[in-house]
N, C-alpha and C. Protein backbone atom coordinates (compact mmCIF):
# COMPACT_ATOMS: atom_id res chain seq x y z
N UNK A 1 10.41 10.74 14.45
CA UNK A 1 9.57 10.91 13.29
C UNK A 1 8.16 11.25 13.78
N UNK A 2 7.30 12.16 13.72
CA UNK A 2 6.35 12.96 13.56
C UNK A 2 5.09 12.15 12.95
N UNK A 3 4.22 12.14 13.67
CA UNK A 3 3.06 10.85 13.17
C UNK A 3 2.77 11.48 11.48
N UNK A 4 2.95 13.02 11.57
CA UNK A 4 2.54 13.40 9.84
C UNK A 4 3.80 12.92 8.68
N UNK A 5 4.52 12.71 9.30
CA UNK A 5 5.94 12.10 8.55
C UNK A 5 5.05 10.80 7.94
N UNK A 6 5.08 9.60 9.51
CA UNK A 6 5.35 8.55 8.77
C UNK A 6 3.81 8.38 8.21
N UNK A 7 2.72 9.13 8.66
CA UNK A 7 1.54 9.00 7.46
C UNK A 7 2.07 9.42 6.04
N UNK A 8 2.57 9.98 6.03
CA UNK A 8 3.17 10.41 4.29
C UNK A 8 3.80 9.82 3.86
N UNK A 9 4.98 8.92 4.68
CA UNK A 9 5.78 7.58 4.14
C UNK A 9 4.41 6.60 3.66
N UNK A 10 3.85 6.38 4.63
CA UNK A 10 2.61 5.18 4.08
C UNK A 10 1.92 5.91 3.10
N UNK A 11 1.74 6.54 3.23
CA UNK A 11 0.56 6.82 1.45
C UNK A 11 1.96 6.76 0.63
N UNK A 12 2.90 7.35 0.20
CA UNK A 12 4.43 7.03 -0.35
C UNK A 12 3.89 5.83 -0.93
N UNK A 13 4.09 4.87 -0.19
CA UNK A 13 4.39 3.32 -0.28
C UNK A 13 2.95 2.69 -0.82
N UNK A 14 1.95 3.17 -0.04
CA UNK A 14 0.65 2.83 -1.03
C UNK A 14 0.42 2.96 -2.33
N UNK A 15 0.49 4.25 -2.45
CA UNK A 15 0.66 4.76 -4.03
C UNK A 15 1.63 3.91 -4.82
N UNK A 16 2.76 3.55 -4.24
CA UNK A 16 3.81 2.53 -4.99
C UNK A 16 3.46 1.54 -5.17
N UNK A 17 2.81 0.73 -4.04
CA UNK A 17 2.50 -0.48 -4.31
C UNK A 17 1.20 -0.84 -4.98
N UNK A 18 0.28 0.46 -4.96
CA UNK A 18 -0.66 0.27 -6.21
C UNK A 18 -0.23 0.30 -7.47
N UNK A 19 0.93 0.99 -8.24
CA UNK A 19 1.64 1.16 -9.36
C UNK A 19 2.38 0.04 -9.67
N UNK A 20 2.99 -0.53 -8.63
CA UNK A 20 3.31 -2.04 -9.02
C UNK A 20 2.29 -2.73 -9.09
N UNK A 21 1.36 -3.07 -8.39
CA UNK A 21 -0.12 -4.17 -8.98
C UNK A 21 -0.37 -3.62 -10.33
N UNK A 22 -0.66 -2.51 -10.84
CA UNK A 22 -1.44 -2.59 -11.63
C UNK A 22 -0.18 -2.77 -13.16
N UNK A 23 1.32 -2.03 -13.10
CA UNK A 23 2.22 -2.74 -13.83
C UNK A 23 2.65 -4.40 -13.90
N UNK A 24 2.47 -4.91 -12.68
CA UNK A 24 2.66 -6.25 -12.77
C UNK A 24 1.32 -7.16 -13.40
N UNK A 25 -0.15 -6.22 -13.23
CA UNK A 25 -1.11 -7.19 -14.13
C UNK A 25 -1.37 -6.70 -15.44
N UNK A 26 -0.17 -5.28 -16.34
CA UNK A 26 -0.06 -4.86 -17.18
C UNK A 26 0.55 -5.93 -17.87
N UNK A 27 1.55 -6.52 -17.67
CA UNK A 27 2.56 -7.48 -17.99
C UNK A 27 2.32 -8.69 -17.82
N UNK A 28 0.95 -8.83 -17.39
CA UNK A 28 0.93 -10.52 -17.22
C UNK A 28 0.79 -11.27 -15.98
N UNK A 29 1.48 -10.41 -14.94
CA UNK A 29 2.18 -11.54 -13.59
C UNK A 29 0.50 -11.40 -12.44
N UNK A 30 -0.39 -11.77 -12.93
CA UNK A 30 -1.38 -11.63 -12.39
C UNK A 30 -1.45 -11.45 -10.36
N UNK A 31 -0.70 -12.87 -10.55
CA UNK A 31 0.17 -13.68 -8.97
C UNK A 31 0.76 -12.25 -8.07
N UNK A 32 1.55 -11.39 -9.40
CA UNK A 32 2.30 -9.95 -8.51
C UNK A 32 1.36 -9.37 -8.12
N UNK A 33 0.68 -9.10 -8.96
CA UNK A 33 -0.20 -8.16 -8.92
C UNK A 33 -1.14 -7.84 -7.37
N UNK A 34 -2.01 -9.35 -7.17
CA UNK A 34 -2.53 -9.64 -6.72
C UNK A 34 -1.40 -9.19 -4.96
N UNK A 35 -0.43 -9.70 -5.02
CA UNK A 35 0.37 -9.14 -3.38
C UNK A 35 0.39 -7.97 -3.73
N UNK A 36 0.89 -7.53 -4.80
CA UNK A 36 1.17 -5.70 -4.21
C UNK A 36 -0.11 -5.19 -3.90
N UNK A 37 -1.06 -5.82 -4.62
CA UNK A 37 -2.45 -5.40 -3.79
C UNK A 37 -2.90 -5.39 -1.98
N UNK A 38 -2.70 -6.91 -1.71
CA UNK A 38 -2.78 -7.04 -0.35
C UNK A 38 -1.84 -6.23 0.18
N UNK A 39 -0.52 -6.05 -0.62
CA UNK A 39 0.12 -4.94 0.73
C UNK A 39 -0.08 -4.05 0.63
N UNK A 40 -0.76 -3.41 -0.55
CA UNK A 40 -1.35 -2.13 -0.09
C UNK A 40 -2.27 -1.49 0.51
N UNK A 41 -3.38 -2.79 0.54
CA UNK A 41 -4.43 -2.77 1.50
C UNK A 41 -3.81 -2.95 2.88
N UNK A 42 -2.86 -3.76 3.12
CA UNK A 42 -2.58 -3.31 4.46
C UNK A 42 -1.95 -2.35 4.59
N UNK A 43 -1.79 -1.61 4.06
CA UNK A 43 -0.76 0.06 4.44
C UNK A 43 -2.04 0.79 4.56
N UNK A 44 -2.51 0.33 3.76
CA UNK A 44 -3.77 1.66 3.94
C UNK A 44 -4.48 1.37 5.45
N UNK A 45 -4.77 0.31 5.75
CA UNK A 45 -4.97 -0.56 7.27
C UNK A 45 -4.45 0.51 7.98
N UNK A 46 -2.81 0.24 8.05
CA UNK A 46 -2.12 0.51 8.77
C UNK A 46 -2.37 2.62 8.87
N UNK A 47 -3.15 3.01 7.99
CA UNK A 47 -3.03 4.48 8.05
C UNK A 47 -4.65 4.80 8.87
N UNK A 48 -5.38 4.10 8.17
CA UNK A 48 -7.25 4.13 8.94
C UNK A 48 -7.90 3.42 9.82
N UNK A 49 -6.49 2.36 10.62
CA UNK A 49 -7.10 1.88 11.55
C UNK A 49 -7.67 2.70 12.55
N UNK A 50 -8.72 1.53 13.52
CA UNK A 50 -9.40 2.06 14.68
C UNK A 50 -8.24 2.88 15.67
N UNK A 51 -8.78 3.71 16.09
CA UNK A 51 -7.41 4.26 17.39
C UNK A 51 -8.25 3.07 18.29
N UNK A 52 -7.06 3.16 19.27
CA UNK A 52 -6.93 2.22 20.37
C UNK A 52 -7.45 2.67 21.65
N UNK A 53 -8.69 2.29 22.16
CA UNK A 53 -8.72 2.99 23.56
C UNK A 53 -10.41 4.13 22.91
């Protein structure tokens, strides 16, 4: 897999897991909301971290 692959899987999954936070605090589940947040902040982490070295 091609580093431009799995950057496009992670924004994929960001974008998802922002659509679930903001459906899960559409509905109430504040609690959901609030993780699909943190994991999307860490995907996004995981796309703009520092390089190494």
């Amino acid at each position: 897999m091609t580093s431009d692959t799995k950057e496009k899987r992670l924004w994929l999954l960001a974008k998802r897991a922002g659509d679930l936070s903001v459906a899960a605090y559409h509905g109430g589940n504040r609690d959901k909301a609030i993780w699909f947040n943190e994991k999307r902040k860490r995907i996004l982490w995981l796309i703009y971290r520092p390089s190494k070295g």
